[in-house]
Protein backbone atom coordinates (compact mmCIF):
# COMPACT_ATOMS: atom_id res chain seq x y z
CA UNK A 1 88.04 124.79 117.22
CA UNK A 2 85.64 122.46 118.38
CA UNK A 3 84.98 123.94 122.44
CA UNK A 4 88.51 124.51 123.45
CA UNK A 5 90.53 122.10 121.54
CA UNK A 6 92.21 122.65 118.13
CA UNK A 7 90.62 119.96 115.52
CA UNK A 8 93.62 118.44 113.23
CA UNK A 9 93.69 115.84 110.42
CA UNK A 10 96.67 113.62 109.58
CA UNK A 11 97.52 113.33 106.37
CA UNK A 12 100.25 110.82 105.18
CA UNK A 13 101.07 107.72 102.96
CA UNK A 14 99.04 104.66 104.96
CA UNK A 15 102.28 102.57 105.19
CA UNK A 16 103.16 105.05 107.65
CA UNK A 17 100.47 103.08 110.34
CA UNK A 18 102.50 103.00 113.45
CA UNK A 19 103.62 106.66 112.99
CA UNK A 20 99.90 107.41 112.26
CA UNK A 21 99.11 106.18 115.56
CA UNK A 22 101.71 107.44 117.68
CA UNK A 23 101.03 110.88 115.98
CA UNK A 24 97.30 110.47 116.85
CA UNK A 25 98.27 110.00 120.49
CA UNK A 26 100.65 112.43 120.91
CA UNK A 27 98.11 114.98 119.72
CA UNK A 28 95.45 114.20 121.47
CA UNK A 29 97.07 113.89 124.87
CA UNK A 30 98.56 117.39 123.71
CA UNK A 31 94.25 118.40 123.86
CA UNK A 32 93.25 118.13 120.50
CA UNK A 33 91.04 116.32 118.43
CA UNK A 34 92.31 114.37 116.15
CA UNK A 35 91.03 113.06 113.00
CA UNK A 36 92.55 110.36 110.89
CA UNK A 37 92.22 107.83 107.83
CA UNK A 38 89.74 105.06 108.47
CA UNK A 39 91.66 102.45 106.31
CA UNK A 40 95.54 102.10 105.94
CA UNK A 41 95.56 100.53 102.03
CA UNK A 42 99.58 100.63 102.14
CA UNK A 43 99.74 98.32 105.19
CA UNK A 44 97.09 95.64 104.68
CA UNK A 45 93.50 97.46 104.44
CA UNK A 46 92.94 95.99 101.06
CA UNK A 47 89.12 97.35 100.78
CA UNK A 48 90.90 100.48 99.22
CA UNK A 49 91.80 98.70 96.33
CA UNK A 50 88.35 97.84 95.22
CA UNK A 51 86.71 99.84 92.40
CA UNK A 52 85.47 103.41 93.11
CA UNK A 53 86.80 103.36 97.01
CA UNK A 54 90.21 104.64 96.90
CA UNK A 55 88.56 107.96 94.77
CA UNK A 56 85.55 107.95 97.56
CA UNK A 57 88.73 107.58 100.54
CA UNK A 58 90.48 110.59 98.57
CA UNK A 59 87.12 113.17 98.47
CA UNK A 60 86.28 111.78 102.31
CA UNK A 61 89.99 113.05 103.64
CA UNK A 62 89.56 116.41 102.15
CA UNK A 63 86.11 116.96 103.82
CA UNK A 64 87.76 115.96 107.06
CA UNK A 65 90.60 118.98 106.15
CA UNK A 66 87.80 121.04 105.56
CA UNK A 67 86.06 120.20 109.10
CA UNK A 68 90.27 120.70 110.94
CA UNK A 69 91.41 123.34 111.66
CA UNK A 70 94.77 122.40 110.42
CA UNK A 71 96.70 119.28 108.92
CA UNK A 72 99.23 117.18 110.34
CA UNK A 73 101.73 115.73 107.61
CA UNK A 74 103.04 111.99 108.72
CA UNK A 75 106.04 112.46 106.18
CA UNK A 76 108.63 110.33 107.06
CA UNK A 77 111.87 110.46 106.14
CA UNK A 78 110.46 113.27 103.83
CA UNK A 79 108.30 111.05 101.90
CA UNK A 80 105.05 112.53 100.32
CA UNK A 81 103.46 110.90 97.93
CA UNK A 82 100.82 112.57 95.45
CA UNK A 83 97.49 111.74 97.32
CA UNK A 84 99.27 113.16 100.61
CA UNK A 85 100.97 116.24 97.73
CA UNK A 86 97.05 116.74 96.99
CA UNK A 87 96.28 117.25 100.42
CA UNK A 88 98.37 119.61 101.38
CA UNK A 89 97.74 121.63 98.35
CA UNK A 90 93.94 121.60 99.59
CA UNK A 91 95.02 122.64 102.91
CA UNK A 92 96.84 125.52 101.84
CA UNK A 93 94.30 126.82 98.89
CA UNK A 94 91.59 126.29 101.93
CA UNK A 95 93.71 128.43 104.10
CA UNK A 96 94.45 125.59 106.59
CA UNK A 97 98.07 125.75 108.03
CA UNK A 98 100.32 122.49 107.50
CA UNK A 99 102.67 120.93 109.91
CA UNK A 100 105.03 118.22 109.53
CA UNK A 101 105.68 114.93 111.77
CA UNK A 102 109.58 116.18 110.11
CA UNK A 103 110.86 119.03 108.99
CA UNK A 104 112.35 119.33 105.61
């Protein structure tokens, strides 16, 4: 908790953008803050594709779940890929509870 509001981090495959950002709204207006990727590689960000950046993108996202106070999965239509698999495993062996845009 950052003051009063809950701190969360999305974490989801980055050809997910528009549910990213109707996530990110819905969240905040619900009072929280909300932190997200800074580059969407799957839907036209190509900078993650150059050498060494996708690896530095992959450490940065698990210091933001270590600065939430829980994650936010954007898994839809149940999709979770193994970047967004590592991150949830993170979450959980950090003790960070894990929600889902869907249940399974």
């Amino acid at each position: 908790m950052v003051g009063n509001y809950k701190v969360i981090t999305l974490c989801g495959s980055t050809k997910f953008k528009d549910q990213f950002m109707e996530a990110q709204k819905k969240l905040t207006l619900e009072g929280n803050i909300v932190i997200s990727v800074g580059l969407f590689g799957h839907s036209g960000d190509s900078e993650v594709w150059t050498e060494g950046t996708k690896e530095m993108l992959d450490d940065m996202h698990k210091r933001k779940i270590d600065m939430a106070d829980e994650i936010f999965v954007i898994n839809v239509g149940g999709y979770i890929g193994s970047s967004t698999r590592s991150e949830i495993d993170y979450a959980h062996a950090t003790g960070k509870p894990v929600r889902y845009l869907e249940e399974a």
